[in-house]
Protein backbone atom coordinates (compact mmCIF):
# COMPACT_ATOMS: atom_id res chain seq x y z
CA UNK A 1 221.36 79.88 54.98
CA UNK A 2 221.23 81.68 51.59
CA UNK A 3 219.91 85.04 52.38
CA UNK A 4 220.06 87.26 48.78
CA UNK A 5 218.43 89.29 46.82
CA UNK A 6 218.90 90.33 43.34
CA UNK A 7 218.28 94.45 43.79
CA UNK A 8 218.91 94.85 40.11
CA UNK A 9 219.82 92.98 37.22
CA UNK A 10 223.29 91.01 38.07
CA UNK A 11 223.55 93.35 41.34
CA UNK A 12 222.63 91.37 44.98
CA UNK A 13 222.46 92.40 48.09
CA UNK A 14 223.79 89.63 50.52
CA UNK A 15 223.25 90.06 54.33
CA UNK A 16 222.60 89.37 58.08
CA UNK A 17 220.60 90.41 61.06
CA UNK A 18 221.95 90.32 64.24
CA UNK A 19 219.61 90.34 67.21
CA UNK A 20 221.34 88.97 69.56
CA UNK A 21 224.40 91.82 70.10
CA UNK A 22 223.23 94.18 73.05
CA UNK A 23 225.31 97.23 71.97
CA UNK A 24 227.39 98.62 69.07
CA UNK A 25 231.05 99.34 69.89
CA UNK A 26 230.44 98.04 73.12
CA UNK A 27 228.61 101.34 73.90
CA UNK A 28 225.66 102.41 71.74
CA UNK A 29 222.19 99.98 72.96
CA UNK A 30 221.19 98.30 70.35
CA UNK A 31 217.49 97.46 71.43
CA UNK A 32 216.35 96.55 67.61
CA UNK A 33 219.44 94.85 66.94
CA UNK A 34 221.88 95.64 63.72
CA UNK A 35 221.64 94.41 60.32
CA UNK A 36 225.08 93.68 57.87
CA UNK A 37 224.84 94.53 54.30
CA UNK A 38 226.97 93.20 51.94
CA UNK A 39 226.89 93.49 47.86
CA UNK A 40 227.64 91.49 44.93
CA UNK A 41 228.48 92.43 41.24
CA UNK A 42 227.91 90.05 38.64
CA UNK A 43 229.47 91.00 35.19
CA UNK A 44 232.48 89.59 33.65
CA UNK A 45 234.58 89.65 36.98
CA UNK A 46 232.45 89.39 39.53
CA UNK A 47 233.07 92.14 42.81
CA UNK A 48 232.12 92.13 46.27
CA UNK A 49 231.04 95.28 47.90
CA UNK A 50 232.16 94.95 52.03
CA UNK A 51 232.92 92.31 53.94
CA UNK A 52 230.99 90.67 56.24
CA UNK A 53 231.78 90.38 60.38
CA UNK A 54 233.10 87.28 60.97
CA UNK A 55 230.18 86.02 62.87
CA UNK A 56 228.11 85.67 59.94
CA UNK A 57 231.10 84.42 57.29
CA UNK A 58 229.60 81.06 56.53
CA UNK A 59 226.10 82.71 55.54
CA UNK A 60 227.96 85.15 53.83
CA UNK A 61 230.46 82.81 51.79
CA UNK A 62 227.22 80.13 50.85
CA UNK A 63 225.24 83.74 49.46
CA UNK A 64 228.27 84.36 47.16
CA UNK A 65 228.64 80.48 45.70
CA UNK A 66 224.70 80.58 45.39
CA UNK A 67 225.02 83.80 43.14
CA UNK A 68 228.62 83.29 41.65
CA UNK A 69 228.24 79.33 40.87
CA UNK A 70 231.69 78.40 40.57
CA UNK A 71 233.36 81.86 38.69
CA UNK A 72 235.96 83.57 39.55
CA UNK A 73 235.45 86.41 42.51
CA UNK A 74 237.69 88.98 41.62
CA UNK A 75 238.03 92.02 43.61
CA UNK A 76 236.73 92.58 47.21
CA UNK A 77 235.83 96.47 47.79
CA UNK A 78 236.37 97.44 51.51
CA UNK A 79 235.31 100.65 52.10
CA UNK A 80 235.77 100.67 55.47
CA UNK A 81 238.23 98.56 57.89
CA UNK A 82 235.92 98.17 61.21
CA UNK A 83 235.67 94.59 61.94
CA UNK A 84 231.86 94.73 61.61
CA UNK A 85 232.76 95.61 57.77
CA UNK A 86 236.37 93.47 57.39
CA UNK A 87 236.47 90.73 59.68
CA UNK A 88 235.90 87.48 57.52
CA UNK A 89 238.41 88.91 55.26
CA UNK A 90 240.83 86.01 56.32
CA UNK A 91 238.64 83.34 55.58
CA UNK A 92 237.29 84.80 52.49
CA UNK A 93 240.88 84.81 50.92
CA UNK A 94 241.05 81.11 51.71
CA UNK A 95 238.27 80.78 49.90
CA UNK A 96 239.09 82.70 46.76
CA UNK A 97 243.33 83.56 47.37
CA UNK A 98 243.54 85.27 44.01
CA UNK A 99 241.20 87.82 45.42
CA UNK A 100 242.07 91.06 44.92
CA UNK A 101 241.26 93.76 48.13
CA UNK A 102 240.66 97.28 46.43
CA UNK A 103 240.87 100.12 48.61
CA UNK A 104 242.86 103.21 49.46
CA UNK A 105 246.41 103.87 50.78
CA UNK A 106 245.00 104.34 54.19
CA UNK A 107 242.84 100.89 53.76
CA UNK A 108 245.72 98.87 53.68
CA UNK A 109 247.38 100.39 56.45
CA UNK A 110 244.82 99.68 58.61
CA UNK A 111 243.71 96.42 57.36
CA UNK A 112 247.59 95.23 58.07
CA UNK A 113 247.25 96.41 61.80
CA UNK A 114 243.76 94.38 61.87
CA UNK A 115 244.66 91.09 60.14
CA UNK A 116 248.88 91.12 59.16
CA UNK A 117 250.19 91.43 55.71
CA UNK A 118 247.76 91.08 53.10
CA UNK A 119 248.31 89.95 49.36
CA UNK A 120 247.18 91.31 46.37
CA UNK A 121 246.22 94.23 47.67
CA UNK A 122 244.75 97.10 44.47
CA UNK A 123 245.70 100.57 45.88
CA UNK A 124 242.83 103.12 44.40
CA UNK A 125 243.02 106.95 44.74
CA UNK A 126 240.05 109.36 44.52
CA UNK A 127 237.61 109.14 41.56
CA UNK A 128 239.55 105.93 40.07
CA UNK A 129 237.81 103.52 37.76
CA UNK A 130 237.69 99.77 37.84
CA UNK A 131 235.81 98.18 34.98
CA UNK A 132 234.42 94.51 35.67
CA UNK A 133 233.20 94.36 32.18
CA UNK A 134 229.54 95.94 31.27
CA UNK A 135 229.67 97.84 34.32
CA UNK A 136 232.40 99.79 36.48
CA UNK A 137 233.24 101.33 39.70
CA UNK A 138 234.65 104.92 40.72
CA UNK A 139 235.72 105.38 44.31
CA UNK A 140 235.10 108.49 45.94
CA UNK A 141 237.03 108.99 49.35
CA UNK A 142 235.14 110.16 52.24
CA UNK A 143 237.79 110.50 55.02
CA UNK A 144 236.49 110.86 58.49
CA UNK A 145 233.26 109.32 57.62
CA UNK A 146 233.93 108.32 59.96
CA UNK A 147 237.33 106.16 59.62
CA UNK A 148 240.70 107.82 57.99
CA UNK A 149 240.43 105.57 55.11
CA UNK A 150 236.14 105.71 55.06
CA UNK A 151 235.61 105.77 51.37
CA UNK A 152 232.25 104.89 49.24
CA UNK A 153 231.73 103.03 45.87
CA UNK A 154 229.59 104.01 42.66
CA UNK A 155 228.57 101.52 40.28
CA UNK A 156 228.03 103.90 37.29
CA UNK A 157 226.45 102.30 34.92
CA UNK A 158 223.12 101.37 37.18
CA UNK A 159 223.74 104.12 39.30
CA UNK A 160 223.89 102.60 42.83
CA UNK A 161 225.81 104.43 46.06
CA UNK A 162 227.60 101.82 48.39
CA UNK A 163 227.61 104.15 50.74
CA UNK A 164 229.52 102.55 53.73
CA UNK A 165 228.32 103.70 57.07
CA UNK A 166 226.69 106.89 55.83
CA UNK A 167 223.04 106.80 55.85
CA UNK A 168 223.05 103.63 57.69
CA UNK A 169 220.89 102.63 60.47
CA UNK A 170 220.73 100.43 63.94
CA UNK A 171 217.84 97.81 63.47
CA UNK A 172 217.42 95.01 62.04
CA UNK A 173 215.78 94.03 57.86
CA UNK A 174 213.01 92.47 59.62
CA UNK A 175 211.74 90.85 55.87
CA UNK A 176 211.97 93.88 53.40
CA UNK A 177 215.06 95.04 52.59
CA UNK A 178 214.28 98.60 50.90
CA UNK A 179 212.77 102.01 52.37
CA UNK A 180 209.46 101.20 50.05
CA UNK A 181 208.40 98.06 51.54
CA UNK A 182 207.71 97.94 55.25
CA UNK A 183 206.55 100.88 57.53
CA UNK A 184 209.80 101.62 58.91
CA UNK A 185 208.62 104.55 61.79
CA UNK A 186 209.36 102.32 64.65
CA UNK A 187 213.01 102.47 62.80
CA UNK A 188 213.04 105.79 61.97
CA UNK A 189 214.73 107.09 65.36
CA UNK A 190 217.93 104.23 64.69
CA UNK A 191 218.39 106.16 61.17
CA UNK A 192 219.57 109.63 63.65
CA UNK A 193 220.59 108.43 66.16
CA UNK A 194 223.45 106.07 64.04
CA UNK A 195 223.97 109.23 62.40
CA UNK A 196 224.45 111.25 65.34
CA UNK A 197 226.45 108.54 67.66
CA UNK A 198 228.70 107.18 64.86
CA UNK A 199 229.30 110.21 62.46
CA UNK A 200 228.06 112.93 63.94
CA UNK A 201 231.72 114.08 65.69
CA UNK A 202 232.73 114.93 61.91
CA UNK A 203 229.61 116.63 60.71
CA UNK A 204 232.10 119.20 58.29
CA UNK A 205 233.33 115.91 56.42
CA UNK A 206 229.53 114.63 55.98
CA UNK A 207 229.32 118.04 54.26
CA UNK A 208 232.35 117.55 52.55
CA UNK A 209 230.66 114.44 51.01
CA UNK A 210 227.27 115.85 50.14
CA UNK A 211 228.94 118.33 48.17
CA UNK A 212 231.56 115.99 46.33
CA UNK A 213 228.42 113.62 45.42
CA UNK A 214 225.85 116.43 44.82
CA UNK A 215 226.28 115.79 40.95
CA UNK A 216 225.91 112.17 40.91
CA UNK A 217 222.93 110.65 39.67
CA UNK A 218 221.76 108.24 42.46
CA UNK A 219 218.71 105.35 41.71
CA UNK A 220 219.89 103.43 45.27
CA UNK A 221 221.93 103.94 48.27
CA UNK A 222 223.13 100.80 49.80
CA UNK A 223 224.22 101.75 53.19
CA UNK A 224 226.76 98.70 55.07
CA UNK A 225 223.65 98.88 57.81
CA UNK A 226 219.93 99.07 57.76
CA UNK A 227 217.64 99.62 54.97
CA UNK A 228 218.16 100.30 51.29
CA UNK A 229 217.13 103.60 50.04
CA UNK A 230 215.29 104.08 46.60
CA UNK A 231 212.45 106.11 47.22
CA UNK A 232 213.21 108.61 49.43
CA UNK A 233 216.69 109.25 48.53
CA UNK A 234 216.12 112.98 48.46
CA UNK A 235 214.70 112.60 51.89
CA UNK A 236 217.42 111.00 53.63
CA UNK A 237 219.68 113.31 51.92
CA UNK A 238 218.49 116.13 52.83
CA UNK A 239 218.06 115.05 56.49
CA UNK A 240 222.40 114.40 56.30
CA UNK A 241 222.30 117.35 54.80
CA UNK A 242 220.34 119.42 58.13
CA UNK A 243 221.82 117.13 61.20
CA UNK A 244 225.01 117.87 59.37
CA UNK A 245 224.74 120.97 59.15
CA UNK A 246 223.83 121.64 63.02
CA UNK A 247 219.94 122.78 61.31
CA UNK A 248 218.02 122.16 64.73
CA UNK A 249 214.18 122.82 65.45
CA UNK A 250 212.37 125.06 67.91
CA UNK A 251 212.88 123.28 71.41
CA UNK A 252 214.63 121.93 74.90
CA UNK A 253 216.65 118.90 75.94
CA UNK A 254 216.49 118.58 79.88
CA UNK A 255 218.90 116.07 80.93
CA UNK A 256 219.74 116.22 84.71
CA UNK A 257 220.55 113.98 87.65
CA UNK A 258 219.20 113.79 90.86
CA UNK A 259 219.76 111.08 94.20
CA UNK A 260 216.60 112.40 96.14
CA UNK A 261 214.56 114.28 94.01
CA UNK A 262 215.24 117.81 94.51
CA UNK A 263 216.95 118.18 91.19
CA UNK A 264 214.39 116.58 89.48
CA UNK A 265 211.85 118.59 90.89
CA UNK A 266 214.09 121.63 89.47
CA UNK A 267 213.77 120.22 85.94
CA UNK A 268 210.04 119.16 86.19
CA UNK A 269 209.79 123.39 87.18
CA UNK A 270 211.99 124.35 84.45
CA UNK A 271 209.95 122.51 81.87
CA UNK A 272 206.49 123.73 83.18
CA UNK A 273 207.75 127.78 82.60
CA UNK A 274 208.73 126.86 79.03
CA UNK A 275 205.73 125.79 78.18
CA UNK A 276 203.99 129.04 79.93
CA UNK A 277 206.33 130.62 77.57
CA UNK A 278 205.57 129.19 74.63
CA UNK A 279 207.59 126.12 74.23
CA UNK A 280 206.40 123.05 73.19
CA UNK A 281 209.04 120.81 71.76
CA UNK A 282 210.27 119.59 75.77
CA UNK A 283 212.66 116.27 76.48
CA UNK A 284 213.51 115.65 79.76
CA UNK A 285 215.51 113.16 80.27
CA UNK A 286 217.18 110.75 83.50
CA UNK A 287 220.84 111.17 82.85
CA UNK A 288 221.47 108.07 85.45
CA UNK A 289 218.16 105.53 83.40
CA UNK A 290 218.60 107.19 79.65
CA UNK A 291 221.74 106.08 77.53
CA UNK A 292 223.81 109.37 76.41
CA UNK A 293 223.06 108.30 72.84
CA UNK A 294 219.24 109.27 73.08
CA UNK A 295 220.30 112.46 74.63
CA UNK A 296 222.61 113.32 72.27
CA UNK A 297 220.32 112.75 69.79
CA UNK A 298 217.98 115.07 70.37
CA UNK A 299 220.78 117.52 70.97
CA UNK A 300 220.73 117.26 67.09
CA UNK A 301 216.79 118.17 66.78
CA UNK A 302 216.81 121.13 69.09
CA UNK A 303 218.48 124.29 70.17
CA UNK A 304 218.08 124.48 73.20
CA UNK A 305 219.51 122.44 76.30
CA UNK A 306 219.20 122.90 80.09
CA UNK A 307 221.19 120.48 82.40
CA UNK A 308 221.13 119.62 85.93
CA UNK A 309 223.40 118.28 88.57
CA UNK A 310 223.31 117.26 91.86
CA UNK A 311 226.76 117.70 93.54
CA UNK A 312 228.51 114.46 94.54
CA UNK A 313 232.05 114.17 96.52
CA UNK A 314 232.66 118.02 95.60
CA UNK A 315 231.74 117.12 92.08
CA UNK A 316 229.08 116.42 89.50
CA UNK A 317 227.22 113.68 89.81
CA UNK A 318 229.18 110.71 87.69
CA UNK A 319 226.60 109.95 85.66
CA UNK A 320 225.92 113.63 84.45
CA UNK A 321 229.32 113.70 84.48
CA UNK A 322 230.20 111.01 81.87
CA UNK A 323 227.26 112.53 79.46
CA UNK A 324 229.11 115.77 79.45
CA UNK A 325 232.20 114.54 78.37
CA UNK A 326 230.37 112.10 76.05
CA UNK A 327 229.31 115.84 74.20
CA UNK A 328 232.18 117.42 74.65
CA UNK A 329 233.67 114.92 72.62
CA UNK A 330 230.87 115.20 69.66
CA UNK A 331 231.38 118.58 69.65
CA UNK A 332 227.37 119.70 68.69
CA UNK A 333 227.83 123.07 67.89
CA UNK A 334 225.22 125.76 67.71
CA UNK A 335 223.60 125.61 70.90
CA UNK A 336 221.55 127.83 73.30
CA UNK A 337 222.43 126.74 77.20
CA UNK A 338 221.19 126.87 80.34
CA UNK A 339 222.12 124.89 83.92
CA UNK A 340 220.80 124.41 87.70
CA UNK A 341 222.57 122.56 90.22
CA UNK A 342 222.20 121.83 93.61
CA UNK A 343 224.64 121.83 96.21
CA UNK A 344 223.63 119.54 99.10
CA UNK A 345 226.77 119.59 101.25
CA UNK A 346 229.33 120.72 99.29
CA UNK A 347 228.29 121.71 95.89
CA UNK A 348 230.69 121.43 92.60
CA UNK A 349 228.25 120.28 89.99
CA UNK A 350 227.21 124.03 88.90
CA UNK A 351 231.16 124.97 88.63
CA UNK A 352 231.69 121.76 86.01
CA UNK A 353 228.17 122.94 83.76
CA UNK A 354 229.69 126.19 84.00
CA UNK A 355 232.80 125.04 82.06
CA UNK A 356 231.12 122.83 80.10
CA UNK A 357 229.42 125.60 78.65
CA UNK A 358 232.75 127.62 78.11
CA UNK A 359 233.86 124.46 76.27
CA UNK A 360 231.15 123.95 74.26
CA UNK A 361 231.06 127.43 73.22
CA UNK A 362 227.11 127.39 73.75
CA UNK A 363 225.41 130.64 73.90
CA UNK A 364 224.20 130.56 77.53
CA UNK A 365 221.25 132.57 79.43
CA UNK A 366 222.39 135.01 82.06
CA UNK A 367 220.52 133.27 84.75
CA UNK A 368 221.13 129.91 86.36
CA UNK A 369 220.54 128.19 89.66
CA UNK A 370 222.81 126.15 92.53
CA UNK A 371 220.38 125.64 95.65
CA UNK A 372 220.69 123.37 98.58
CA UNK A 373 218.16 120.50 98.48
CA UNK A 374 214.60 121.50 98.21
CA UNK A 375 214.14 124.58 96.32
CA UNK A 376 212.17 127.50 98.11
CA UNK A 377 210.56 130.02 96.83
CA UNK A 378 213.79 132.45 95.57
CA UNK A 379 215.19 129.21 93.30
CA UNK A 380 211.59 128.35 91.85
CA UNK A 381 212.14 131.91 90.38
CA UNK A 382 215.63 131.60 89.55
CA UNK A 383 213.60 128.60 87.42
CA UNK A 384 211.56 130.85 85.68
CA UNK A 385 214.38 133.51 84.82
CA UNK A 386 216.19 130.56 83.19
CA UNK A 387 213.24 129.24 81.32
CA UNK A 388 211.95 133.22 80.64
CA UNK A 389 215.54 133.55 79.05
CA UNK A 390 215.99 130.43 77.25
CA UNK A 391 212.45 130.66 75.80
CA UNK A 392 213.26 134.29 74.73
CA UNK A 393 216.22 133.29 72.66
CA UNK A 394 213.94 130.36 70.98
CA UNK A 395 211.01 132.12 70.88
CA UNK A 396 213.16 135.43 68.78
CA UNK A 397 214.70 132.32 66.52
CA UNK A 398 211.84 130.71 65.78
CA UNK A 399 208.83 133.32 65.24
CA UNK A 400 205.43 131.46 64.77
């Protein structure tokens, strides 16, 4: 089905939605679905921006010949090797085996372990220049965004960012393809939390980015996913530029996990103090219902964070235990922390927040909790001391 758009004189975005894949990397929920993006340039040689994933080739490969209409495709830009990005590759050089596949030293690499040796392959190195006739390309590498060999591609003369997975989004283009011409706020919550679950382990190399492309004139940023930006570039910068940046608001993320209740009751405490004390921003969250990815995102919106744990087989509870390492391996910085626990038999979940918190290097309050099942009257204020004490350090950040 031909599915393209010219964004700009001779420029066209080519693309897919898929709503039928439940989760991204086999791990992320995808409840909106995912959208491809793909690009063709039109000049004298004729350059595609990505790949496409190999579920959507023929679409992808009938969008080209509609736009190209029998010339020669020249180059193929991969700016990133994932599969979702790379894997038609194969058939598209059946298609067009003169092809040339322009990317870095590390592209190839990785596109050999992928797919086997690849001709014609057109090694670039930072801030190289390939001219297609009117109009030309310079690469700018982005390593660790979020791939060794993550790079993005500026088309200089009409000033458009192919920014690979950076300011990209979960969701599908349900019709409009551009920032300006749906109301995207059901959407809005896939732009940070793609951020936060895909990139936002190397937050220093987004910065590293910002600042290499803080001189270049940008009219559009075509991310590899989601919408295209073009009128509120600034905006989406700038919000890189804060998540990046570990820039949270006033606020606490509650995530605990509880078999009978107790715990829960504990966080539901917790949460009511706060707000006696002047908190308002509150997310509690079900550790064992609500996907780490939710969590984690609004790890990335506010300071503070107060977990719970029930204690199961002289441990944490599995679920709560699986979120921790999920953050230990993001590695959100900047943090205020505080933890309960309860013991029930044989305790072991307030021993593992403990070390979290030594791993995470999170400030933490002095106070904290580990009762056996329903909390009396001494834990309900060891409750309060925790949210007096987190609230303090929020409150002293934060003056209204």
């Amino acid at each position: 089905m031909k599915n393209n758009i010219e964004i700009k004189p001779n420029i066209f975005w080519i693309g897919a939605n898929d709503r039928k894949k439940d989760t991204w990397e086999n791990y992320w929920p995808l409840p909106n679905g995912m959208a491809y993006n793909a690009y063709v340039i039109k000049d004298e040689k004729i350059a595609l921006v990505e790949c496409m994933d190999k579920d959507f080739y023929e679409d992808y490969i009938e969008n080209i010949k509609s736009i190209t209409k029998g010339q020669k495709v020249d180059y193929l830009v991969i700016n990133h090797v994932e599969p979702d990005h790379s894997g038609a590759i194969k058939d598209l050089i059946r298609e067009y085996p003169e092809i040339q596949i322009v990317g870095n030293k590390k592209t190839y690499k990785e596109l050999t372990q992928f797919y086997g040796e690849l001709n014609n392959f057109y090694e670039i190195k930072d801030k190289d220049i390939i001219n297609l006739g009117q109009k030309s390309l310079t690469f700018y590498m982005t390593p660790m965004l979020h791939w060794p060999e993550t790079m993005m591609t500026y088309l200089n003369e009409d000033k458009i960012l192919f920014s690979c997975d950076a300011f990209g989004s979960y969701g599908t283009n349900n019709g409009g393809i551009f920032d300006d011409q749906m109301n995207w706020d059901y959407l809005d919550v896939e732009v940070q939390r793609y951020y936060t679950n895909i990139v936002g382990k190397y937050c220093a190399n987004t910065q590293n980015a910002l600042k290499k492309l803080k001189d270049v004139e940008i009219s559009l940023i075509c991310p590899s996913h989601g919408r295209i930006w073009r009128s509120h570039i600034d905006e989406i910068i700038a919000k890189y530029d804060k998540w990046s940046s570990y820039n949270t608001d006033k606020g606490v993320v509650i995530a605990y996990s509880s078999m009978y209740g107790h715990t829960e009751q504990m966080a539901d405490i917790i949460a009511h103090f706060l707000v006696e004390y002047g908190i308002k921003n509150i997310r509690i969250y079900d550790v064992s219902k609500v996907h780490p990815s939710y969590i984690i995102n609004d790890l990335f919106n506010f300071k503070g964070a107060i977990f719970g744990s029930c204690s199961y087989n002289n441990g944490i509870f599995p679920m709560m235990g699986a979120l921790l390492e999920k953050i230990e391996n993001v590695e959100i910085k900047n943090h205020y922390f505080g933890y309960f626990a309860n013991k029930s038999w044989a305790g072991g979940a307030a021993k593992r927040l403990s070390k979290f918190q030594d791993k995470m290097k999170w400030q933490g309050v002095e106070t904290y909790c580990d009762t056996f099942g329903t909390p009396e009257s001494e834990d309900i204020e060891l409750c309060r001391k925790i949210a007096k004490e987190m609230a303090d350090k929020l409150n002293s950040d934060f003056p209204e």
